[in-house]
N, C-alpha and C. Protein backbone atom coordinates (compact mmCIF):
# COMPACT_ATOMS: atom_id res chain seq x y z
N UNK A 1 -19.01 64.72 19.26
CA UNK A 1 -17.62 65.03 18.99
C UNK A 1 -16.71 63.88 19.38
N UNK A 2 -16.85 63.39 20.22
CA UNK A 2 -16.04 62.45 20.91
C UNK A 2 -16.23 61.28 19.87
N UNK A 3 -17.22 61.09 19.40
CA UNK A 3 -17.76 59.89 18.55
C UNK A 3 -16.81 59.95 17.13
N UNK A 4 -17.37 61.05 16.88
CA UNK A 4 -16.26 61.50 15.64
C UNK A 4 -14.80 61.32 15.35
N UNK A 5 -14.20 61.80 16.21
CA UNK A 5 -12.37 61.65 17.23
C UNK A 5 -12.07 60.35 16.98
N UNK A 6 -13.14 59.45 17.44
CA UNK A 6 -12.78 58.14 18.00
C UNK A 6 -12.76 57.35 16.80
N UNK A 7 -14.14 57.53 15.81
CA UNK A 7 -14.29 57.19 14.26
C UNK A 7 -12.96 57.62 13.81
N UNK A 8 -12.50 58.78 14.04
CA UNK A 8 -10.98 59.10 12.94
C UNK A 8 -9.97 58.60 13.35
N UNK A 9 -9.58 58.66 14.86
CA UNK A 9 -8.78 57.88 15.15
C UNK A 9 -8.62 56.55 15.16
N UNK A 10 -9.96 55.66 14.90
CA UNK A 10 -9.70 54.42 14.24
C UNK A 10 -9.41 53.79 12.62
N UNK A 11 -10.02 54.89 11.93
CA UNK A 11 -9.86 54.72 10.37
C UNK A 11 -8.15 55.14 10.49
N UNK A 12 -7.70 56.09 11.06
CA UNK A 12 -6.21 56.46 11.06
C UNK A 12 -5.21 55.34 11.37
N UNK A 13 -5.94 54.38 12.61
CA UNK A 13 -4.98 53.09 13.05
C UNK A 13 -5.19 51.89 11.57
N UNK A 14 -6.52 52.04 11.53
CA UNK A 14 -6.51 50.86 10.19
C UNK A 14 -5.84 51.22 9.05
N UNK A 15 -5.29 52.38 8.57
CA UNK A 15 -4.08 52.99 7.54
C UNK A 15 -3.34 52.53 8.06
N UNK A 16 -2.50 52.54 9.10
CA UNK A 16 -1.24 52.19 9.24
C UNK A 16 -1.15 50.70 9.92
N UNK A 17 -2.38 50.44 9.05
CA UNK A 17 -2.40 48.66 10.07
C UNK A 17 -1.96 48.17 10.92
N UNK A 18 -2.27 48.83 12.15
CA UNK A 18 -2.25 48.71 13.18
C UNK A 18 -3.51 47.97 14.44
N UNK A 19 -4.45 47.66 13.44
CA UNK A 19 -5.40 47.06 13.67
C UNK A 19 -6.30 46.61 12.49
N UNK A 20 -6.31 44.83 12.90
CA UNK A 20 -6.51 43.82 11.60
C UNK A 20 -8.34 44.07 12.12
N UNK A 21 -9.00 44.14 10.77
CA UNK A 21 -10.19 44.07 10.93
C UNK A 21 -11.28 42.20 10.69
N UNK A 22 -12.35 42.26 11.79
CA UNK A 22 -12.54 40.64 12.34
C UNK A 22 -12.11 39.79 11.21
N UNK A 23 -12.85 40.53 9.55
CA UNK A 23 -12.42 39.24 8.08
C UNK A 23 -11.21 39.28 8.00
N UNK A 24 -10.03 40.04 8.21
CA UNK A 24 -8.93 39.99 8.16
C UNK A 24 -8.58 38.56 8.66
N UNK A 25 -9.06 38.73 10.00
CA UNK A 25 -8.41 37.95 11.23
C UNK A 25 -8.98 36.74 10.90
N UNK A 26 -9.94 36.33 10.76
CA UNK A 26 -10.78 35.17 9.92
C UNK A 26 -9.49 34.49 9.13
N UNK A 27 -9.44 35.57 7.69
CA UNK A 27 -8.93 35.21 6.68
C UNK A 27 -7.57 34.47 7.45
N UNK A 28 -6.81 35.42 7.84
CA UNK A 28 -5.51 34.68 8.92
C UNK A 28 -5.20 33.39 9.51
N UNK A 29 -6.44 33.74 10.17
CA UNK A 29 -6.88 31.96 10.91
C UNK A 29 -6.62 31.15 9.75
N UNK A 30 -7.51 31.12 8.92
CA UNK A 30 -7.83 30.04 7.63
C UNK A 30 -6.41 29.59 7.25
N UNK A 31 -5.64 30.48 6.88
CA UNK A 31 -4.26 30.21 6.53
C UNK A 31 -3.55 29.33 7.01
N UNK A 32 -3.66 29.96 8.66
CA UNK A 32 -2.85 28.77 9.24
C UNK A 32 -3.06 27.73 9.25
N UNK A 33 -4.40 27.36 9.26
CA UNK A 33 -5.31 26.05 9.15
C UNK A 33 -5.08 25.39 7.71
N UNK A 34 -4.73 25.93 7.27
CA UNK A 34 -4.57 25.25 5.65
C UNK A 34 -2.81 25.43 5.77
N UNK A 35 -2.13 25.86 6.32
CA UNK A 35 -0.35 25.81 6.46
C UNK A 35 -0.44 24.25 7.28
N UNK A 36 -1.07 24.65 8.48
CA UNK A 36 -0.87 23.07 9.22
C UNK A 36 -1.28 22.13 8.43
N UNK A 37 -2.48 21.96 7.90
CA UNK A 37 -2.95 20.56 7.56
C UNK A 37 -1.66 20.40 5.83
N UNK A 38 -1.81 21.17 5.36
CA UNK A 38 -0.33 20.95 4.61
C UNK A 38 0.83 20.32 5.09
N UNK A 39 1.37 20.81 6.56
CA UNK A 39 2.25 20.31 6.64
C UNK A 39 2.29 18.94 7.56
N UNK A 40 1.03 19.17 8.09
CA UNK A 40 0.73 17.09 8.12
C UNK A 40 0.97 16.32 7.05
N UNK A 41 -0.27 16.35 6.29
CA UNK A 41 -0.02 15.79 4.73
C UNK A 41 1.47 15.61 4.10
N UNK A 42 2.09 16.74 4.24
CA UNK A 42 3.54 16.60 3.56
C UNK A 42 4.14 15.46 4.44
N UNK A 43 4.01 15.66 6.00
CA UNK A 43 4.84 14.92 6.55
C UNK A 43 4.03 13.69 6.49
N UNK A 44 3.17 13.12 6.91
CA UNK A 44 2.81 11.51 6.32
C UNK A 44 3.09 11.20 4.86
N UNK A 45 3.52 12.31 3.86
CA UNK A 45 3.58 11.47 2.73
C UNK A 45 5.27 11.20 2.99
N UNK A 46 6.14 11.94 3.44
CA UNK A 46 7.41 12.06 3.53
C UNK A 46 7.92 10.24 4.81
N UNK A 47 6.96 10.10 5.55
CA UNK A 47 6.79 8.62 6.32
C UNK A 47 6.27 7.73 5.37
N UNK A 48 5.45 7.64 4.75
CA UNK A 48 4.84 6.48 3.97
C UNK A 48 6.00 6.48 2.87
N UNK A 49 6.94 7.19 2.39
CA UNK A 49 8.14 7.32 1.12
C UNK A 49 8.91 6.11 2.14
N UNK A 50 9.19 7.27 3.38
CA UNK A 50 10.70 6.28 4.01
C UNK A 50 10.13 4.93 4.46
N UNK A 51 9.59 4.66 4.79
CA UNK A 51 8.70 3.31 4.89
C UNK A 51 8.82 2.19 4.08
N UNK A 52 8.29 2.54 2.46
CA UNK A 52 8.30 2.00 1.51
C UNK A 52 9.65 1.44 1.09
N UNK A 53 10.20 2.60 1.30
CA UNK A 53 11.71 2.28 1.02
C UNK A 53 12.68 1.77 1.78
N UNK A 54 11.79 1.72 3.15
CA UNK A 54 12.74 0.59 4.35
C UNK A 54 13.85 1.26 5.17
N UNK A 55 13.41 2.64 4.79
CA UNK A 55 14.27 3.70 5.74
C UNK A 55 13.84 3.55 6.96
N UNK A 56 12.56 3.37 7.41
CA UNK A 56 11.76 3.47 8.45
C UNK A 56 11.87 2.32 9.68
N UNK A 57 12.14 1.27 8.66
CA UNK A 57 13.06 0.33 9.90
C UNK A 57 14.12 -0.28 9.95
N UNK A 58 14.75 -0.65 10.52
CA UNK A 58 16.09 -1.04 11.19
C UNK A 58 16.70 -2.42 10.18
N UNK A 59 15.76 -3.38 10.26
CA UNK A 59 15.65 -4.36 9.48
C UNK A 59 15.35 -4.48 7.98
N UNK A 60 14.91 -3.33 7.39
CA UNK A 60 14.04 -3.69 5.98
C UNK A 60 15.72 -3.78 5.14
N UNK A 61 15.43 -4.98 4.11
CA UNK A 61 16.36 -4.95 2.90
C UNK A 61 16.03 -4.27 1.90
N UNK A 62 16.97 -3.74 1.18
CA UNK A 62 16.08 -2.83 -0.64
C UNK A 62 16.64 -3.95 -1.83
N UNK A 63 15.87 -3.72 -2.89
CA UNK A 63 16.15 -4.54 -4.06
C UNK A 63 15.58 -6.05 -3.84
N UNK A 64 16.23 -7.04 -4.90
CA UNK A 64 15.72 -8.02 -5.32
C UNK A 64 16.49 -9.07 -5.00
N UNK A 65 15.88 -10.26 -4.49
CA UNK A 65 17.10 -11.63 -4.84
C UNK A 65 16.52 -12.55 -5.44
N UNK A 66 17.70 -13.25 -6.00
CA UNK A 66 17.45 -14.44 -6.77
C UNK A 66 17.17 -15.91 -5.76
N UNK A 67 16.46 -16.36 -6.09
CA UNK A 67 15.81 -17.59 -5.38
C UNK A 67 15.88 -18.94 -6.03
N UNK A 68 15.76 -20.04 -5.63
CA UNK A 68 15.72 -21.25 -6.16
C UNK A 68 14.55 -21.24 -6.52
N UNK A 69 14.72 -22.20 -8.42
CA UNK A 69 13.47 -22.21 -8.90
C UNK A 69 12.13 -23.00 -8.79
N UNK A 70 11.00 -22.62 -9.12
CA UNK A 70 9.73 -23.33 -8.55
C UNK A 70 10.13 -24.62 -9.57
N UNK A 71 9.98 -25.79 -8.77
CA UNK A 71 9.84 -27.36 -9.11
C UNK A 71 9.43 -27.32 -10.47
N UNK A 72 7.21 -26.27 -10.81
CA UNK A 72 7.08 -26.61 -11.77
C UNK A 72 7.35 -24.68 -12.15
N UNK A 73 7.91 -24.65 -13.08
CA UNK A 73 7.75 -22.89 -13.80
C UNK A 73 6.62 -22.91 -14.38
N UNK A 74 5.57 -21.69 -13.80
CA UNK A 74 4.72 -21.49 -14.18
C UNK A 74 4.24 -19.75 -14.31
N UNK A 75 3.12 -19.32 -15.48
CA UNK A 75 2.71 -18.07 -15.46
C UNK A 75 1.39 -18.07 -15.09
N UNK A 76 0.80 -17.18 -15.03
CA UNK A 76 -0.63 -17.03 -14.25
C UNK A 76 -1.18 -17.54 -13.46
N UNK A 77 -0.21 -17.76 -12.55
CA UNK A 77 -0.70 -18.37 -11.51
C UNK A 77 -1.37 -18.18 -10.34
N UNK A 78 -1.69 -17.95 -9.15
CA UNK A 78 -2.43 -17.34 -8.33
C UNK A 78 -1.25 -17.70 -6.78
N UNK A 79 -1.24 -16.96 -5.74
CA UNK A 79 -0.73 -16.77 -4.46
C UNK A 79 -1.17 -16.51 -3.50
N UNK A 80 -1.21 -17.36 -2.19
CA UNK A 80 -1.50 -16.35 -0.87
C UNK A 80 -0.58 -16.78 0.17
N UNK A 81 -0.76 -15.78 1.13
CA UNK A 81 0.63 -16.16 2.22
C UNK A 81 -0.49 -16.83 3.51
N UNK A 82 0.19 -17.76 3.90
CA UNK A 82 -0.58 -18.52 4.79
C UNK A 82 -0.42 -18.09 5.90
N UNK A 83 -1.30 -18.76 7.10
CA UNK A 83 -0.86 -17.70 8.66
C UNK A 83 0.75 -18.38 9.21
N UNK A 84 1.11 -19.62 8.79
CA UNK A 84 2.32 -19.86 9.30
C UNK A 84 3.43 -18.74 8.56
N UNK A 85 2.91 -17.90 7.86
CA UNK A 85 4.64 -16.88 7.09
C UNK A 85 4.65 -17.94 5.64
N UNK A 86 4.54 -19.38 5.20
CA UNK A 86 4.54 -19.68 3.71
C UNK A 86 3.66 -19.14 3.02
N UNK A 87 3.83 -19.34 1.29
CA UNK A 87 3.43 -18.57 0.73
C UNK A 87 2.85 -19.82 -0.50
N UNK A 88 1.78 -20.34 -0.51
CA UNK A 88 1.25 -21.23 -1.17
C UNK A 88 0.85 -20.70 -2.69
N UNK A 89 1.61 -21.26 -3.77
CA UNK A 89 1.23 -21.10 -5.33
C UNK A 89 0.53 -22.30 -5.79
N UNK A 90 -0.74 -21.74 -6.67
CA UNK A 90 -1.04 -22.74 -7.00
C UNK A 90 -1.64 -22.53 -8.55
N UNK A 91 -1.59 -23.44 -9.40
CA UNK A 91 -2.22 -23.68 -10.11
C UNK A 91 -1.12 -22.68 -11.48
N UNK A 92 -1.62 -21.91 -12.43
CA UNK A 92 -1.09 -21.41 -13.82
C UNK A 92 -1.17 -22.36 -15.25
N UNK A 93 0.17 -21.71 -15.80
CA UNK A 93 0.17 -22.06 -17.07
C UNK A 93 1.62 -22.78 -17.00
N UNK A 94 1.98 -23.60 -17.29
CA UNK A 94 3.45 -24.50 -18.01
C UNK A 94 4.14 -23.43 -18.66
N UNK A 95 4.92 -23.23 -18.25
CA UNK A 95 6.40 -22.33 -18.73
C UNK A 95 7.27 -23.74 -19.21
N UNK A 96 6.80 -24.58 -19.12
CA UNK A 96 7.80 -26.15 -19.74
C UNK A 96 7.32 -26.51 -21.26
N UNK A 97 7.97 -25.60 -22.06
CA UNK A 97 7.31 -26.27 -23.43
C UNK A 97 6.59 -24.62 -24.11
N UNK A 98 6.42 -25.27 -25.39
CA UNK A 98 5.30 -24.36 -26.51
C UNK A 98 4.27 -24.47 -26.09
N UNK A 99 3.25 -25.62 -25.56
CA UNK A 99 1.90 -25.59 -25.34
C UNK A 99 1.89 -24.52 -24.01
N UNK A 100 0.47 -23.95 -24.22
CA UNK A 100 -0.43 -23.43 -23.11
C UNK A 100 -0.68 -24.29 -22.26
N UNK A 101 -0.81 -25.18 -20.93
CA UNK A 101 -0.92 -26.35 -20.76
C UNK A 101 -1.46 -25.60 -19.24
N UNK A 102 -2.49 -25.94 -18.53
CA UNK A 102 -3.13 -25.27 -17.48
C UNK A 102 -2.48 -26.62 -16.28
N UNK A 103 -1.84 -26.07 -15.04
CA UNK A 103 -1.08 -26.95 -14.37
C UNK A 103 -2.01 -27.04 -13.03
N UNK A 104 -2.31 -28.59 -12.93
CA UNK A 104 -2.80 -29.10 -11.87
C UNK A 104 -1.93 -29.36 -10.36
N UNK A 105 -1.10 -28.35 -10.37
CA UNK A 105 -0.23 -28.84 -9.17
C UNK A 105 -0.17 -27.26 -8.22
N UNK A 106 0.87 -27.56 -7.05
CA UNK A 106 0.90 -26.82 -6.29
C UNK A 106 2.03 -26.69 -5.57
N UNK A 107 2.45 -25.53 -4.92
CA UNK A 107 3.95 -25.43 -4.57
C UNK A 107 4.00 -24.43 -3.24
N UNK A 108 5.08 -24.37 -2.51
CA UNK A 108 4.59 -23.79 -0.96
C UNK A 108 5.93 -23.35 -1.22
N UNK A 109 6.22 -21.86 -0.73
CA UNK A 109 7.49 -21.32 -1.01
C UNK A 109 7.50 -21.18 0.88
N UNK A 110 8.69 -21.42 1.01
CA UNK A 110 9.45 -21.19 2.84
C UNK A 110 10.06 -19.85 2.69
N UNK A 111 9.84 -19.45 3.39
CA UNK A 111 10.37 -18.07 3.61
C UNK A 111 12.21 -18.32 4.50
N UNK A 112 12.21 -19.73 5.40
CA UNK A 112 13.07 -19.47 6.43
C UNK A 112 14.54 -20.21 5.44
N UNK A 113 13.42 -21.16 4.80
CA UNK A 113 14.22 -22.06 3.73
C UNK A 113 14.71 -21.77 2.75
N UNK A 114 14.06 -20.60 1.98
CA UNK A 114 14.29 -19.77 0.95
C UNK A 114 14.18 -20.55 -0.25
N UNK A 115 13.02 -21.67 -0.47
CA UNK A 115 12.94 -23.16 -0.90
C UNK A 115 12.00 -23.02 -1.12
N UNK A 116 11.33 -23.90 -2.12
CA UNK A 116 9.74 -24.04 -2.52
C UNK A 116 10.08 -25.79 -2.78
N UNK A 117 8.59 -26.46 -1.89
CA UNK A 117 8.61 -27.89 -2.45
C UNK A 117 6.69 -28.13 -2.88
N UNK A 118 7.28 -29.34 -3.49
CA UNK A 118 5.79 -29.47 -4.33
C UNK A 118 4.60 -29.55 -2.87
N UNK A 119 3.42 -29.61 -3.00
CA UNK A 119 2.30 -29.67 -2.01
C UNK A 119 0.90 -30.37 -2.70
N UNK A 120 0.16 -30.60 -1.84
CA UNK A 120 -0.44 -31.81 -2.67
C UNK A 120 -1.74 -30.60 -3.54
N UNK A 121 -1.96 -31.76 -4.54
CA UNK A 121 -2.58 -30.81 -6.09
C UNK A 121 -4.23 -30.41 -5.42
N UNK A 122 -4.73 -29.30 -6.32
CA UNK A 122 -5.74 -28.90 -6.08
C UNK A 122 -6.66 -30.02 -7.24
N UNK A 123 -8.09 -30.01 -7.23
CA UNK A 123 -8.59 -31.11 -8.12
C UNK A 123 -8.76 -30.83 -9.64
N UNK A 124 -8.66 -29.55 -10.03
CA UNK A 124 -8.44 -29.42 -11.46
C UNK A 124 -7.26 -28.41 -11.54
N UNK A 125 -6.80 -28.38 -12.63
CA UNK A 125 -6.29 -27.30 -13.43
C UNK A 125 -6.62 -25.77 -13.12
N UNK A 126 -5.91 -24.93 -12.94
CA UNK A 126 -6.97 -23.34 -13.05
C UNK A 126 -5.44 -23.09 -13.24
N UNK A 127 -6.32 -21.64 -14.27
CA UNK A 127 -5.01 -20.47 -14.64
C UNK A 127 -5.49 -18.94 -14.56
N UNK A 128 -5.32 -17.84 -14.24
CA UNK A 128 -6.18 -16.81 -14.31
C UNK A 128 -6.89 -16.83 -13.17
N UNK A 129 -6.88 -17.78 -11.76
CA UNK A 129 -7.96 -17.47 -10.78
C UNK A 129 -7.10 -17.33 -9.49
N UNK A 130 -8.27 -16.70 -8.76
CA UNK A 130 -7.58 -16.92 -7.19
C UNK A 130 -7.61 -17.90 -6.53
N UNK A 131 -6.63 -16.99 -5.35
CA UNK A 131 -6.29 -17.97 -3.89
C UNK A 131 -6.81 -17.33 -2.94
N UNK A 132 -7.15 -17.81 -1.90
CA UNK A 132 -7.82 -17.23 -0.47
C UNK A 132 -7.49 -17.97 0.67
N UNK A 133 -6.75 -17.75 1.53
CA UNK A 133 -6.72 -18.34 3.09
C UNK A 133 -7.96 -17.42 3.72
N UNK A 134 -8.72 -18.67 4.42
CA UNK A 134 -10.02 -18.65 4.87
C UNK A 134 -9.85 -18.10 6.28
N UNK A 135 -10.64 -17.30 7.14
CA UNK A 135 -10.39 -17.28 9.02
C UNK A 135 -10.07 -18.41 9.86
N UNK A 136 -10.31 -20.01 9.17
CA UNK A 136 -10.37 -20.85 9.65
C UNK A 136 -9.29 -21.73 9.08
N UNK A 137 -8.80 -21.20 8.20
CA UNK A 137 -7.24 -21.72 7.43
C UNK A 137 -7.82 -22.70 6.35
N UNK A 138 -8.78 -22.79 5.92
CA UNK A 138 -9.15 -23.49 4.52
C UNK A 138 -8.74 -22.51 3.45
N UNK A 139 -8.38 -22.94 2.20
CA UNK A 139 -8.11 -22.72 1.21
C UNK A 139 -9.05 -22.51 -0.10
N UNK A 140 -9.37 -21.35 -0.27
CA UNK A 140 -10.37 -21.01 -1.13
C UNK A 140 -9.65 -20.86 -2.50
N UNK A 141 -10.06 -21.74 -3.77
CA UNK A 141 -9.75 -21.14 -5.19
C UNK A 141 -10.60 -21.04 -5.92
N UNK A 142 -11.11 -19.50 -6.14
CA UNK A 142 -12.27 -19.06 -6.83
C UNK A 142 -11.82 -18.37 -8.60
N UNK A 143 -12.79 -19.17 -9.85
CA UNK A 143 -12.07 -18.42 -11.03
C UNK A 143 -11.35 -19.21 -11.67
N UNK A 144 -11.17 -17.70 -12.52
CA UNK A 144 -10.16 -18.65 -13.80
C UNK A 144 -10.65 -19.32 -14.79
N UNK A 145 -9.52 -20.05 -15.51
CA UNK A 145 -9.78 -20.90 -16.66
C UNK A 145 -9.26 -22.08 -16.30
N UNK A 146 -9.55 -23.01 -17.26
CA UNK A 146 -9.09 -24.73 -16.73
C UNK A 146 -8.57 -25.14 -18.45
């Protein structure tokens, strides 16, 4: 009898849900676990936005400026930023003229100078390839066309 009572009086509390049964409580858990990691996710994507956009620090500028032009104008050219902060271009195509003309030269943009001057030439021509600053600060140009 007592067994019985106790059976009814618990099916009676789970009607008026008053007691979550263990998959309930499971299921519950899960939720929250999937609410939090949501609202991580949201918030690192909501940091990586302001970031990008230079909200994130004190210093960042937005948009574009106009710069003094490279010595030689060139397209396809290749870039890397060196460990001093310059930014060494080398090699492309002649923007001087109708011909396609593959350019044997090289140019070092200053960041402090806001200036690019010529730098001494690589030994051929390349257009279409890379640049590489090495661990040891050599200059790797792998590729391309000539």
């Amino acid at each position: 009898q007592d067994y019985e009572r106790a059976r009814r009086d618990l099916e009676q509390l789970r009607r008026q849900r008053k007691i979550v049964s263990k998959r309930s409580g499971v299921a519950c858990r899960n939720r929250i676990v999937v609410a939090v990691i949501l609202v991580l996710v949201l918030t690192a994507i909501v940091l990586l936005f302001r970031q990008l956009r230079g909200t994130a620090s004190a210093g960042a500028s937005r948009g574009f400026e106009k710069l003094s032009m490279l010595n030689d104008p060139r397209d396809e050219s290749a870039a890397a930023r060196l460990p001093d902060g310059r930014v060494l271009i080398v090699g492309g195509v002649s923007l001087n003229g109708q011909s396609r003309e593959a350019l044997r030269s090289a140019e070092l943009y200053d960041p402090v100078t806001r200036g690019f001057v010529t730098t001494s030439a690589p030994k051929e021509a390349r257009f279409n390839h890379t640049v590489d600053v090495l661990g040891d600060g050599t200059i790797l140009i792998v590729g391309g066309e000539s």
